[in-house]
C-alpha atoms as a PDB file:
ATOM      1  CA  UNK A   1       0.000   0.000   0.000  1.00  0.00           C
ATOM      2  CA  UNK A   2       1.496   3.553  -1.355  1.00  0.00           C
ATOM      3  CA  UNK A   3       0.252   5.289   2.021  1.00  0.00           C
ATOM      4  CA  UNK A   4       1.691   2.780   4.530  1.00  0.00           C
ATOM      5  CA  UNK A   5       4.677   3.078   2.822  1.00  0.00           C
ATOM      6  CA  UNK A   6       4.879   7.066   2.348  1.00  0.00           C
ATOM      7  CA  UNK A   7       4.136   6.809   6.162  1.00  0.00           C
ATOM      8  CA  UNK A   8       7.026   4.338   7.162  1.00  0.00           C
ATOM      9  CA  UNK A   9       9.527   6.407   4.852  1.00  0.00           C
ATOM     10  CA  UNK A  10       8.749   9.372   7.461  1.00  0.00           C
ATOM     11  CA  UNK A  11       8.319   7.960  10.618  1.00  0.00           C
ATOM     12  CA  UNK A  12      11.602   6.256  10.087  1.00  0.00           C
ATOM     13  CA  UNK A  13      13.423  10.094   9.842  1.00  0.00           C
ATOM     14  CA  UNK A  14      13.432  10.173   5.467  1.00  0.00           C
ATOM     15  CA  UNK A  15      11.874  12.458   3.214  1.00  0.00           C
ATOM     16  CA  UNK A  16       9.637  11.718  -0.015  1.00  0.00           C
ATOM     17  CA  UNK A  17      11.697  12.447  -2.752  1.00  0.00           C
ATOM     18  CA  UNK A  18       9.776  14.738  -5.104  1.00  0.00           C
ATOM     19  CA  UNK A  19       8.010  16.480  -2.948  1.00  0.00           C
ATOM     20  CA  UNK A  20       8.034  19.606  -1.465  1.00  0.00           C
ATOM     21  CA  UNK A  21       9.827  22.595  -2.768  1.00  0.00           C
ATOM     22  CA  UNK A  22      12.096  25.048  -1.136  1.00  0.00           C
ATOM     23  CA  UNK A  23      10.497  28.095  -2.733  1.00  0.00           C
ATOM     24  CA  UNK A  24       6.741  26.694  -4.080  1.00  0.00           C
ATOM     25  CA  UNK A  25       4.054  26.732  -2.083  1.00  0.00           C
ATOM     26  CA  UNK A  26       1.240  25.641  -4.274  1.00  0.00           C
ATOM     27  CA  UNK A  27       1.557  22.815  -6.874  1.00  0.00           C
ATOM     28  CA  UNK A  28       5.055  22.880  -9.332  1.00  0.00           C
ATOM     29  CA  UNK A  29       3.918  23.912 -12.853  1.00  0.00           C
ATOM     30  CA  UNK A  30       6.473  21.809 -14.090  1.00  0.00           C
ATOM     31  CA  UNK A  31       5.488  18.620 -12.661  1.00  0.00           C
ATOM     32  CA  UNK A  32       1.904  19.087 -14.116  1.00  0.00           C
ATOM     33  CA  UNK A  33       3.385  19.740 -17.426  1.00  0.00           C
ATOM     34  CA  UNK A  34       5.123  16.674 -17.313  1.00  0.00           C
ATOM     35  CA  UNK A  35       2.162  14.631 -16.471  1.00  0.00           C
ATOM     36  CA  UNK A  36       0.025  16.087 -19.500  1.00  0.00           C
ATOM     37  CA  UNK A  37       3.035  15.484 -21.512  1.00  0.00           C
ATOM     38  CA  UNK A  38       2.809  11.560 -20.292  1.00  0.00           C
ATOM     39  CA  UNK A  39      -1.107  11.649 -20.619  1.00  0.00           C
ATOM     40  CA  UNK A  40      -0.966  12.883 -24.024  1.00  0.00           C
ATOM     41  CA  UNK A  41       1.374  10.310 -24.859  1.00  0.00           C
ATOM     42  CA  UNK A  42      -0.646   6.353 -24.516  1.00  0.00           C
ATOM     43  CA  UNK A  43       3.442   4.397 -24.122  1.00  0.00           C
ATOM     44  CA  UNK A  44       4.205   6.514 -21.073  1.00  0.00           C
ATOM     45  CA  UNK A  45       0.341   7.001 -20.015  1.00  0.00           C
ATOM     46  CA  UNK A  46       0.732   3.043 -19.465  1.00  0.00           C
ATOM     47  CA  UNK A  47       4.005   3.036 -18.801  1.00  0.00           C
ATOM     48  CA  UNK A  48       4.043   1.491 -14.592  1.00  0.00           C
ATOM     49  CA  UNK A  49       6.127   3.864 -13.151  1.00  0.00           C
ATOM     50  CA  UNK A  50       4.803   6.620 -14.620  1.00  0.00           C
ATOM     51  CA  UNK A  51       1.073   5.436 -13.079  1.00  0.00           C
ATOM     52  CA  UNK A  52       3.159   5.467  -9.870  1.00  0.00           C
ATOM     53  CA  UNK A  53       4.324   8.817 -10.221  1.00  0.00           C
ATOM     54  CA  UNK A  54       0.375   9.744 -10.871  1.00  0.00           C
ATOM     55  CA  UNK A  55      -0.923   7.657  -7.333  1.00  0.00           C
ATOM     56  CA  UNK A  56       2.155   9.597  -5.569  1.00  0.00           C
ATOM     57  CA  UNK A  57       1.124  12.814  -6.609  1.00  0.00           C
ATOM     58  CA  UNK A  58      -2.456  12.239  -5.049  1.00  0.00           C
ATOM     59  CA  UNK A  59      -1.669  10.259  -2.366  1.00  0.00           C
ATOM     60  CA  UNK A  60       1.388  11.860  -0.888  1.00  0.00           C
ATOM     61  CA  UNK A  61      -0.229  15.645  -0.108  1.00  0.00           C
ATOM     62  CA  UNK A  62      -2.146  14.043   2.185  1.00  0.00           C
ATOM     63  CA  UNK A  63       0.425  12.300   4.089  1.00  0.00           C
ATOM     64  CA  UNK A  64       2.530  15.042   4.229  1.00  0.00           C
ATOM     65  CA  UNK A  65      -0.254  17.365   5.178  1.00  0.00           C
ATOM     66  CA  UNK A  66      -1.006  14.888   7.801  1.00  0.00           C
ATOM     67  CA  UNK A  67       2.412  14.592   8.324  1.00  0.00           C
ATOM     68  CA  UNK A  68       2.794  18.432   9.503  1.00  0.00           C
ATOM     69  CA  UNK A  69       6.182  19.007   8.425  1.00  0.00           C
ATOM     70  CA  UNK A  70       5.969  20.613   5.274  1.00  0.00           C
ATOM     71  CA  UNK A  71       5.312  23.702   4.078  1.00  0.00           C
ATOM     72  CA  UNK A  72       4.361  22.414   0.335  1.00  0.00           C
ATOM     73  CA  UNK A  73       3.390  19.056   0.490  1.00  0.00           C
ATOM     74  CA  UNK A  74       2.786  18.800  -3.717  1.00  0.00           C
ATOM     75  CA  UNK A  75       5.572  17.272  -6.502  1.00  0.00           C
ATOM     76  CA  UNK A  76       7.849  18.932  -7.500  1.00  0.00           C
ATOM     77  CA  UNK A  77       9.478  18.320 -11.027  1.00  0.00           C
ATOM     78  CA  UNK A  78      11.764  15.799  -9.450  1.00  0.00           C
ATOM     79  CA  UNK A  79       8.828  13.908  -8.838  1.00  0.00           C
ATOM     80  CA  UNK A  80       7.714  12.734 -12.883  1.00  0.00           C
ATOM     81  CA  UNK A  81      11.370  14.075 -14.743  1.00  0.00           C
ATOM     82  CA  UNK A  82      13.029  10.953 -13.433  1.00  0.00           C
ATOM     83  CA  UNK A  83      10.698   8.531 -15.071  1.00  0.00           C
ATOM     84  CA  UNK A  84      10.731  10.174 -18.402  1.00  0.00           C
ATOM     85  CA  UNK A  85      14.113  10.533 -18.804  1.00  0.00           C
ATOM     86  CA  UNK A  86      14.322   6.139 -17.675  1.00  0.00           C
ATOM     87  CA  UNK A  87      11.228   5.518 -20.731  1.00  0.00           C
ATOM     88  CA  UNK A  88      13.254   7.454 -23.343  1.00  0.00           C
ATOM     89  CA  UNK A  89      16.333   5.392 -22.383  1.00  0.00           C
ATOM     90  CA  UNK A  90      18.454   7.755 -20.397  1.00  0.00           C
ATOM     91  CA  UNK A  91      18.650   5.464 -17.106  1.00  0.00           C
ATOM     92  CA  UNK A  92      22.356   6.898 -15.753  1.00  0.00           C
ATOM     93  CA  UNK A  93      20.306   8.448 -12.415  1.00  0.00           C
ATOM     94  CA  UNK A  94      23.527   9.893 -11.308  1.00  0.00           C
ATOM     95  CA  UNK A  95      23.113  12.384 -14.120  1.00  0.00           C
ATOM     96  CA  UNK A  96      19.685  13.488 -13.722  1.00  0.00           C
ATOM     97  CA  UNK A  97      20.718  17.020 -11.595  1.00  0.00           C
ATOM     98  CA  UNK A  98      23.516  17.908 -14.044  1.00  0.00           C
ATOM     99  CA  UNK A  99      20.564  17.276 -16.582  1.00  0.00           C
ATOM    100  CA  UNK A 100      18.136  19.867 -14.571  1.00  0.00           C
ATOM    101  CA  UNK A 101      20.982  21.953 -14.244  1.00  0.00           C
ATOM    102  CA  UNK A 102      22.200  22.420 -17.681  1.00  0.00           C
ATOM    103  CA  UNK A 103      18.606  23.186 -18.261  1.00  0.00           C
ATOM    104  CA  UNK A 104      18.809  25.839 -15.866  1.00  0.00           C
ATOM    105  CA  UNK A 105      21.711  27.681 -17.623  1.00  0.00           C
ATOM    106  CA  UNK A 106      20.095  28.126 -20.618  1.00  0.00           C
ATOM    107  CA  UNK A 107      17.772  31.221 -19.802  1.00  0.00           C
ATOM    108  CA  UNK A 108      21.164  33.207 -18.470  1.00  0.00           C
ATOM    109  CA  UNK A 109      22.960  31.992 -21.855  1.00  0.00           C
ATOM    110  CA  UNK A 110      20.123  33.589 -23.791  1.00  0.00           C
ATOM    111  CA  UNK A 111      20.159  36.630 -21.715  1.00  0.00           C
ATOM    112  CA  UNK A 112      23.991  37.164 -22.308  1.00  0.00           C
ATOM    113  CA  UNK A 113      23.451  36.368 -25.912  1.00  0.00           C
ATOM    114  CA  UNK A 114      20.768  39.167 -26.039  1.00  0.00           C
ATOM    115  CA  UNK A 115      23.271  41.281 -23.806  1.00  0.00           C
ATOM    116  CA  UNK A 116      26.118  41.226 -26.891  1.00  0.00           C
ATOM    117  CA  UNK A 117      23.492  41.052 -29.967  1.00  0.00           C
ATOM    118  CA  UNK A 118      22.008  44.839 -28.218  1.00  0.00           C
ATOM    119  CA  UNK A 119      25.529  46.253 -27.108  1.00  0.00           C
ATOM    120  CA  UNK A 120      24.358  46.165 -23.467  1.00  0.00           C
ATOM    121  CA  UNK A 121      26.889  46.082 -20.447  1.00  0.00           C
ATOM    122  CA  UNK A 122      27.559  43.012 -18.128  1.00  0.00           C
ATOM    123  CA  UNK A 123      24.432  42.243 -16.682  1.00  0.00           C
ATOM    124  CA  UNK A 124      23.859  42.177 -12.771  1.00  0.00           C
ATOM    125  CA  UNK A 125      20.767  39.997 -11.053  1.00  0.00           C
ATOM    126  CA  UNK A 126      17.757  42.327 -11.313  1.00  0.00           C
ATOM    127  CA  UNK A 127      19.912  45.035 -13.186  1.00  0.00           C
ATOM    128  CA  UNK A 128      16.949  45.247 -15.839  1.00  0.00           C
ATOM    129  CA  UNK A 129      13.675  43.731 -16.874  1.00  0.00           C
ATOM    130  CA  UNK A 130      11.499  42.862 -20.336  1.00  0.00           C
ATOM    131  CA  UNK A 131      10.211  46.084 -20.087  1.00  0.00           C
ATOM    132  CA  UNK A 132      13.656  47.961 -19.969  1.00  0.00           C
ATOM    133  CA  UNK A 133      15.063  45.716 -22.506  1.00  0.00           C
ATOM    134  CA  UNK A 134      12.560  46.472 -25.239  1.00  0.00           C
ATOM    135  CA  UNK A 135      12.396  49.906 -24.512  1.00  0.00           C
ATOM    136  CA  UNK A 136      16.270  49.853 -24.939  1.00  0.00           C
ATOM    137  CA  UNK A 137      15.673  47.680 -28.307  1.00  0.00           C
ATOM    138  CA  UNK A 138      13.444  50.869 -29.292  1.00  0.00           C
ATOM    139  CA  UNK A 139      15.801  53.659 -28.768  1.00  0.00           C
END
């Protein structure tokens, strides 16, 4: 049973991997995107882990509500990404966060692309936003 087993995983001191996030406190966007992606897709729809993934994801918020210490209790992309990186073949788990984070440093690359391409300076966190970019583009 998935809920005596979420339940012994905490009582014994672990965490639910997948769940929870350090920023989030409502459902991950991500993680729902990756379950319409499996959904819309019948081989990973049926695919057995992935079904697990589903009964975790409404089975586990309750737990961990129950639970009491967590703040978001909902998966988090962790939670699905693993299993559809395994059903398209990529099963080296030891790679999966330099996978998430190479994802990650693709929306800075673009920025600093944009950056040269406009002529702009070095670019500090929260040194300028969409708005100030375009109205720089316009000038």
């Amino acid at each position: 049973d998935v809920k005596d087993y979420l339940w012994s995983t905490l009582k014994s001191g672990r965490v639910i991997p997948g769940f929870g996030h350090a920023v989030l406190r409502k459902p991950d966007p991500r993680f729902d995107a990756l379950l319409a992606f499996g959904d819309a897709h019948e081989d990973i729809k049926n695919n057995s882990l992935f079904q697990l993934v589903r009964t975790n994801s409404q089975i586990a918020p309750g737990v961990l509500t129950e639970h009491g210490k967590t703040k978001n209790p909902f998966p988090n992309v962790d939670s699905g990404s693993g299993v559809l990186f395994h059903h398209y073949g990529f099963q080296e788990t030891l790679y999966y966060t330099a996978i998430f984070g190479v994802s990650r440093g693709l929306g800075p690359l673009a920025q600093l692309i944009w950056d040269r391409a406009l002529g702009l300076p070095i670019e500090r966190p929260k040194s300028i936003d969409l708005k100030g970019l375009l109205k720089a583009a316009e000038a």
